[in-house]
N, C-alpha and C. Protein backbone atom coordinates (compact mmCIF):
# COMPACT_ATOMS: atom_id res chain seq x y z
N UNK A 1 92.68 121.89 201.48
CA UNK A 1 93.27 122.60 202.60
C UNK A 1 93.39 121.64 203.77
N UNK A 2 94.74 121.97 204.21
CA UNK A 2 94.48 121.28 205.95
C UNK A 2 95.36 122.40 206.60
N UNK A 3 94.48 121.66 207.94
CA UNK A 3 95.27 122.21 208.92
C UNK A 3 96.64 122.07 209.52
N UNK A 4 97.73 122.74 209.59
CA UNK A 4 99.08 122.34 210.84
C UNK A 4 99.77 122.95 212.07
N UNK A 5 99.96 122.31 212.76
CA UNK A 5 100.19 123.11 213.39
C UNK A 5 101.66 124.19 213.45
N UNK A 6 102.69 123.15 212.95
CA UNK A 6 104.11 124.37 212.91
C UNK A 6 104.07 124.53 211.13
N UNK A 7 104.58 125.87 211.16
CA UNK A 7 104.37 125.98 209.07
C UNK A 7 105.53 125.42 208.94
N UNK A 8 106.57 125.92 209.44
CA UNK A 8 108.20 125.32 208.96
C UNK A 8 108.36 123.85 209.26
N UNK A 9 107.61 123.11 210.08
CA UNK A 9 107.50 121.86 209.65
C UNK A 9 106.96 121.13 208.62
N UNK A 10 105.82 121.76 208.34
CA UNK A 10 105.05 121.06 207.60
C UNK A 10 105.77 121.79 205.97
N UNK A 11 106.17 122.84 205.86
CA UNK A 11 106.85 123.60 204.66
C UNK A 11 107.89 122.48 204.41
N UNK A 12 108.47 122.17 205.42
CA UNK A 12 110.50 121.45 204.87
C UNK A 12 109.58 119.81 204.80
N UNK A 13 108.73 119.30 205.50
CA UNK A 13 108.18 117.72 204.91
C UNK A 13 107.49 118.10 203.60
N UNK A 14 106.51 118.71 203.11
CA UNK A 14 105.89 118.74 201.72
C UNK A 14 107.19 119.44 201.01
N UNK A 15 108.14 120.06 201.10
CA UNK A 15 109.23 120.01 199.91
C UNK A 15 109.76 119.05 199.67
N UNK A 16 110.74 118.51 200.92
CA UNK A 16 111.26 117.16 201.05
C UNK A 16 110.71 115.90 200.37
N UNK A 17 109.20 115.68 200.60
CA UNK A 17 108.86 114.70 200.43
C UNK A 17 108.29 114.68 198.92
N UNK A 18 107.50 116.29 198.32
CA UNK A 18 106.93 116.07 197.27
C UNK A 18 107.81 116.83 196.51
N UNK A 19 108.43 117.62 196.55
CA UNK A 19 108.64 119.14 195.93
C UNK A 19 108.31 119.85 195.59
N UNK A 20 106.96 120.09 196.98
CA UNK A 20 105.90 121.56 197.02
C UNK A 20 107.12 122.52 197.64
N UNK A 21 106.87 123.63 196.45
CA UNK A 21 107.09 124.77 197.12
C UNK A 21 106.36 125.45 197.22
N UNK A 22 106.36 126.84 198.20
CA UNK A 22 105.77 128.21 198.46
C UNK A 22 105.43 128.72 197.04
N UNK A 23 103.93 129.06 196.61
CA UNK A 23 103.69 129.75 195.41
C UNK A 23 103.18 131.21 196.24
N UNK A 24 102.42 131.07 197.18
CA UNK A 24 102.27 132.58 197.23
C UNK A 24 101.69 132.27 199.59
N UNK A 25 101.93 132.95 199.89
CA UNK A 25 101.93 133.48 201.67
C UNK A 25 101.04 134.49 201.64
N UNK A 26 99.64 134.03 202.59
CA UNK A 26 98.81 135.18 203.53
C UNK A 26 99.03 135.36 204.24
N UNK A 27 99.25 136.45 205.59
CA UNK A 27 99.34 135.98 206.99
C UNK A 27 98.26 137.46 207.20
N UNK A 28 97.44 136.80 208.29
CA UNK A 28 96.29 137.45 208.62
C UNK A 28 96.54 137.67 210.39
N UNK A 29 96.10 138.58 210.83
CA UNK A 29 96.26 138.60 212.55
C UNK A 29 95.97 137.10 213.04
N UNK A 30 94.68 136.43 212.69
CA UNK A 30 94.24 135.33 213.47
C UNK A 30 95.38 133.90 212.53
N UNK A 31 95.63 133.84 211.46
CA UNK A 31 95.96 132.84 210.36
C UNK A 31 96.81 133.08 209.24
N UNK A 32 97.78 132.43 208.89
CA UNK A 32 98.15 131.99 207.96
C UNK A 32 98.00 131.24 206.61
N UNK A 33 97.36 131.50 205.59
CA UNK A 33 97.72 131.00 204.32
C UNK A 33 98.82 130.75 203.23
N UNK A 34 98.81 129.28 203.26
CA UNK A 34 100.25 128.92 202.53
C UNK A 34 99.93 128.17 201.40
N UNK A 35 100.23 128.78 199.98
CA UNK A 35 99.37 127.81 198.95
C UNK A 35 101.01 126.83 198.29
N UNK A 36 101.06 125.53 198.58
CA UNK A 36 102.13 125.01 198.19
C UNK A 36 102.16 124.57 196.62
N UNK A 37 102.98 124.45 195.57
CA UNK A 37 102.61 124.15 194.30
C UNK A 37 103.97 123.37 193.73
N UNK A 38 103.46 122.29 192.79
CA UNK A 38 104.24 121.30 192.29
C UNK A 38 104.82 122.33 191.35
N UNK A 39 105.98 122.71 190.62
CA UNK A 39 106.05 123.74 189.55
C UNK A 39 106.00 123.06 188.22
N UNK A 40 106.04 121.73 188.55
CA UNK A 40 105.68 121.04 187.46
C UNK A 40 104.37 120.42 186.62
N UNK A 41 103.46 120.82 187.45
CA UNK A 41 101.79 120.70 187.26
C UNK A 41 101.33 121.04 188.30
N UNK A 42 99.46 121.53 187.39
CA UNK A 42 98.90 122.33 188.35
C UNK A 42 98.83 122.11 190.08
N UNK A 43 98.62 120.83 190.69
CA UNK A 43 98.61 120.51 192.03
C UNK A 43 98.98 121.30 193.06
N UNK A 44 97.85 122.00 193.77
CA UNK A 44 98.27 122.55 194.56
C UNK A 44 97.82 122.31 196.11
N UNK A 45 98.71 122.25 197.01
CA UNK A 45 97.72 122.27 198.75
C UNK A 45 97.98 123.56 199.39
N UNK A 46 96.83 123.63 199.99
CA UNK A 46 96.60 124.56 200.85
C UNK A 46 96.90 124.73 202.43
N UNK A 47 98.05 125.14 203.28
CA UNK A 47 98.00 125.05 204.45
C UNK A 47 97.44 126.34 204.99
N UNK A 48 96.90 126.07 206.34
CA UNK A 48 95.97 126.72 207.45
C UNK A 48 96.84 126.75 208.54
N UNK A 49 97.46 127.35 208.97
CA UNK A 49 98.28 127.67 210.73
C UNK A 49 97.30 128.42 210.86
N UNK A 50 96.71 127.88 212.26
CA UNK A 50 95.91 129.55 213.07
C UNK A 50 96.53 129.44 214.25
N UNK A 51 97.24 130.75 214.47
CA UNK A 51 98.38 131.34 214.87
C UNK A 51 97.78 131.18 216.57
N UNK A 52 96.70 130.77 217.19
CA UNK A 52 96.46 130.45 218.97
C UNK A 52 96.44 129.19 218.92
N UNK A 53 96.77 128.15 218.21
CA UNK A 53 96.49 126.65 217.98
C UNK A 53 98.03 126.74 218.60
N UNK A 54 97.88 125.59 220.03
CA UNK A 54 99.29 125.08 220.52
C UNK A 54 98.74 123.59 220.72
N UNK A 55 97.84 122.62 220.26
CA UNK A 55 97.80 121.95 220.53
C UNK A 55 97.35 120.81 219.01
N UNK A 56 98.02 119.43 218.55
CA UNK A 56 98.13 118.88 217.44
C UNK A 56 96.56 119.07 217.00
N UNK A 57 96.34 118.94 215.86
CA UNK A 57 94.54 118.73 215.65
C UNK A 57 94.26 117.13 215.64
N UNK A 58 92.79 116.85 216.55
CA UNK A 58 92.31 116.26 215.99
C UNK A 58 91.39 115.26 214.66
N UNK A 59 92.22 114.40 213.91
CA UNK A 59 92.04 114.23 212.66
C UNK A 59 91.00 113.81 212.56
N UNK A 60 89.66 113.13 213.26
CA UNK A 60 88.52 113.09 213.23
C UNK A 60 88.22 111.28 212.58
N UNK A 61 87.05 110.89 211.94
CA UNK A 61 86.79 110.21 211.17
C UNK A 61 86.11 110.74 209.75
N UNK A 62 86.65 111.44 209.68
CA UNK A 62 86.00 112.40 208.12
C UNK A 62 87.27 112.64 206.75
N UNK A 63 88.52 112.46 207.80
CA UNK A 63 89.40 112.87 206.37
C UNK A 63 90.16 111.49 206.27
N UNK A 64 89.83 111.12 204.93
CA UNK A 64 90.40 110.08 203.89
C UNK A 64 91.64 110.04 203.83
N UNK A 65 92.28 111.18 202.65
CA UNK A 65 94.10 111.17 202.27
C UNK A 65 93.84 111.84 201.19
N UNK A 66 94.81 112.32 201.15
CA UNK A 66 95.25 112.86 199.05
C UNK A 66 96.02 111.78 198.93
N UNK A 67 96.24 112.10 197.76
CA UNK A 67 97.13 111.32 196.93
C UNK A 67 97.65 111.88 196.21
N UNK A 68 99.29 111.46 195.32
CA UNK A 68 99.89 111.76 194.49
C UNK A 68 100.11 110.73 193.57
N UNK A 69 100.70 111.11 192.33
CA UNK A 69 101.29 109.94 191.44
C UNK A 69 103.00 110.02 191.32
N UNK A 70 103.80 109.05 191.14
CA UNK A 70 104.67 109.29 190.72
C UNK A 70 105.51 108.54 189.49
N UNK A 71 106.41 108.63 188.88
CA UNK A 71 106.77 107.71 187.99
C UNK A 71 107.20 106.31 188.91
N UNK A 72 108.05 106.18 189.87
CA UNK A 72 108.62 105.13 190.18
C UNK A 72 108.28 104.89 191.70
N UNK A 73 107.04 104.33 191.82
CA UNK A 73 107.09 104.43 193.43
C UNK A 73 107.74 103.52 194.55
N UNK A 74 108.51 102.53 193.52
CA UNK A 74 109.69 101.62 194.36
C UNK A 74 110.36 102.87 195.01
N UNK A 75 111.07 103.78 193.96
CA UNK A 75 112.23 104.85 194.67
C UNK A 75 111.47 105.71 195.10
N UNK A 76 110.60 105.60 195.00
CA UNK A 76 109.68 106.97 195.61
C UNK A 76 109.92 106.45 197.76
N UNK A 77 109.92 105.33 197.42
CA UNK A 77 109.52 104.71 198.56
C UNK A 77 111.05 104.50 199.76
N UNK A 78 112.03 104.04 198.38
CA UNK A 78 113.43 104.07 199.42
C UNK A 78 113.74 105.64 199.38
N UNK A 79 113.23 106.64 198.90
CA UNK A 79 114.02 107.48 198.74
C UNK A 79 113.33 108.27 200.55
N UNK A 80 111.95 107.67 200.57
CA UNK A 80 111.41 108.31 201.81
C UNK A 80 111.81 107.36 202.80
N UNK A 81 112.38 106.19 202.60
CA UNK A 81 113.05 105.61 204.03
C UNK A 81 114.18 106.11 204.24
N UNK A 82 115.30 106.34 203.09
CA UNK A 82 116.51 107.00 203.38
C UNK A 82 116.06 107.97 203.93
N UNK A 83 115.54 108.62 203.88
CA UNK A 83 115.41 110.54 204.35
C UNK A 83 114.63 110.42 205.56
N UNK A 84 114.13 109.41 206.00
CA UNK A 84 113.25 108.98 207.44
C UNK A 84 111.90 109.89 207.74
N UNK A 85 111.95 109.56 206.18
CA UNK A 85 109.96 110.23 205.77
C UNK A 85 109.21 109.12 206.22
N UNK A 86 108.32 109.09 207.38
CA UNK A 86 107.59 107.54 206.99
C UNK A 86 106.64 107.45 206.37
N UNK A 87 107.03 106.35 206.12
CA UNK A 87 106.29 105.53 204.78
C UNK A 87 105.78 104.16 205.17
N UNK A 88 104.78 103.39 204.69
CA UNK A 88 104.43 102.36 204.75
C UNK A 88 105.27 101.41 203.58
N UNK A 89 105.34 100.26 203.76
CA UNK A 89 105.85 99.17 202.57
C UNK A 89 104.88 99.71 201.05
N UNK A 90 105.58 99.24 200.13
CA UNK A 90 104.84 99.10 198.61
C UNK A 90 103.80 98.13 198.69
N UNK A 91 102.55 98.47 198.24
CA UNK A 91 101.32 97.46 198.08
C UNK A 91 101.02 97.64 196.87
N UNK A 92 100.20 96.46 196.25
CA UNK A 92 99.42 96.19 195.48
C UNK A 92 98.11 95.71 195.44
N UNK A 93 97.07 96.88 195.18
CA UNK A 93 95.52 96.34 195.58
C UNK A 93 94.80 95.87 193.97
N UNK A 94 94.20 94.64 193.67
CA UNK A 94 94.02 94.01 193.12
C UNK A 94 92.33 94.19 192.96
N UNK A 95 91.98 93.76 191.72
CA UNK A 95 90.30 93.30 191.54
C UNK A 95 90.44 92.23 190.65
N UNK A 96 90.47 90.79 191.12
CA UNK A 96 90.46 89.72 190.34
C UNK A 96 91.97 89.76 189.98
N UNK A 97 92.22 89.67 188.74
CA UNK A 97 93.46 89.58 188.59
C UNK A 97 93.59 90.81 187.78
N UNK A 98 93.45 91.73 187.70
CA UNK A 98 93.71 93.23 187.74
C UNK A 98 94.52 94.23 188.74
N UNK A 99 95.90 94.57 188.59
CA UNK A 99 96.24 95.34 189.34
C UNK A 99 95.99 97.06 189.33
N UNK A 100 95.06 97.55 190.37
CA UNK A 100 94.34 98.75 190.31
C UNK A 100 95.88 99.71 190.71
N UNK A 101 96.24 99.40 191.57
CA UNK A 101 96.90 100.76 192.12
C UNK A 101 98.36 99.71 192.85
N UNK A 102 99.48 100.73 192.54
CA UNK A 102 100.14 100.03 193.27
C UNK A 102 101.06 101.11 194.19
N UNK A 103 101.22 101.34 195.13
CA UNK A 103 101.29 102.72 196.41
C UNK A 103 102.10 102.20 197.60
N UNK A 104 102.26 103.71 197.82
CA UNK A 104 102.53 102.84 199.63
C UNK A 104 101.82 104.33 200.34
N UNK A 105 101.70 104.34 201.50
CA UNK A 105 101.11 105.50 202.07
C UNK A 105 102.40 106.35 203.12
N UNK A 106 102.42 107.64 203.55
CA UNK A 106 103.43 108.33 203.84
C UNK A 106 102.44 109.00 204.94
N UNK A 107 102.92 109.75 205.93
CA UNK A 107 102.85 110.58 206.96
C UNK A 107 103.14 111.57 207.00
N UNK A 108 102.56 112.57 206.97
CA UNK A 108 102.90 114.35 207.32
C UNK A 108 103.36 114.31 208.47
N UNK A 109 103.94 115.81 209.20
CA UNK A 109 103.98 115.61 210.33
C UNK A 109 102.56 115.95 211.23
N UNK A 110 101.90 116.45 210.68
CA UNK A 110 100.51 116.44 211.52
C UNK A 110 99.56 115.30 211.46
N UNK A 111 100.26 114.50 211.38
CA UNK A 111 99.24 113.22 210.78
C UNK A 111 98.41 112.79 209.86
N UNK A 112 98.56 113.69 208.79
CA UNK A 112 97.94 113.42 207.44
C UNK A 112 98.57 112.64 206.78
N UNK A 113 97.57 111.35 206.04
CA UNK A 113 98.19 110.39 205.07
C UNK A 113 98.04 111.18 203.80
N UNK A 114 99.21 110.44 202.75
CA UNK A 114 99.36 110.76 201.54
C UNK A 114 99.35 109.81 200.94
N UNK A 115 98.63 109.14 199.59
CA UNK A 115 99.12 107.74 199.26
C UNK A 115 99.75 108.44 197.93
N UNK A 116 100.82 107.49 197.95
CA UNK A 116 101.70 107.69 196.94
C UNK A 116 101.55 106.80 196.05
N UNK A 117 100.88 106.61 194.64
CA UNK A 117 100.61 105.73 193.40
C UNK A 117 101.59 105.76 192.45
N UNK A 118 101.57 104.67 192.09
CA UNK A 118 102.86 104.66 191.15
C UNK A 118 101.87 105.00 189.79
N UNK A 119 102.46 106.18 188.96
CA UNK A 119 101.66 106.17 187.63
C UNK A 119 101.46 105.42 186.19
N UNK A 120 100.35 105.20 185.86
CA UNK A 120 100.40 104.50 184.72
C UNK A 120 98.61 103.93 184.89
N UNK A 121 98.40 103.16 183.67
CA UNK A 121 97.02 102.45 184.27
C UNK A 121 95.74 103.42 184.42
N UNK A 122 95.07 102.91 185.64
CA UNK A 122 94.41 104.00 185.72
C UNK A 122 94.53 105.07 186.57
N UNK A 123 96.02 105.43 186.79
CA UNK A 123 96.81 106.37 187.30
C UNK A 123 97.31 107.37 186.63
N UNK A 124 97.22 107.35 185.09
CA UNK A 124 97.93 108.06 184.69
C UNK A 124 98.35 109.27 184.11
C-alpha cells in the first residue's frame, strides 16, 4: 500500500506506466481504497487517498521501492521517455563479473520509486 495524494493522478501514471488497472474501489467518509491489478498476473498495489490530505506526503527514510519485471527494459525505458514518464537511464549492477539485475528506476507522481528489471536470470 501507499499513500497519494490525487487518485486520478496516480490511477492514469500506474496504467500508463504499468498497465494497472482498477480491480475493485472503497470509498469510506475519511478514505479511499483503490486495489490496482496487472490482469495479467497476480500483482497487485494498493492505493490510500485520505480524503483531508492537501498536502504531498512525506516519504521518510523507511520506504525502499517496488519493483517490477519486464520482458524488454531497453523499451520499457524509451517507451517511458517518449510518454515523459520519468525514468532514470538503463543500469547494470554487477557482482564480479556476474550481471545481477539490469533496470532503470521510474517516478510516481507522489514520489515513489519503481525499479523496473529487465526479466530473466534471477529475475525471472
Amino acid at each position: 500500500m501507499i499513500r497519494v495524494l490525487d487518485e486520478a493522478r496516480s490511477r492514469d501514471y500506474y496504467a500508463r506506466a504499468f498497465g494497472l488497472a482498477v480491480a475493485e474501489r472503497f470509498d469510506f467518509p475519511d478514505f479511499t481504497l483503490i486495489y490496482l491489478r496487472d490482469p495479467a498476473s497476480p500483482f497487485e498495489l494498493e492505493l490510500t487517498v485520505n480524503k483531508d490530505r492537501t498536502t504531498p506526503y512525506d516519504l521518510g527514510d523507511g520506504y525502499g521501492h517496488i519493483a517490477v519485471t519486464v520482458d524488454d527494459v531497453e523499451a520499457e525505458q524509451a517507451r517511458f521517455t517518449r510518454e515523459g514518464l520519468p525514468a532514470t537511464p538503463v543500469k547494470t549492477l554487477k557482482h564480479g563479473d556476474r550481471a545481477l539485475a539490469t533496470f532503470f528506476f521510474a517516478t510516481d507522481p507522489d514520489g515513489y520509486k519503481i525499479e523496473v528489471i529487465q526479466r530473466g536470470g534471477r529475475f525471472a
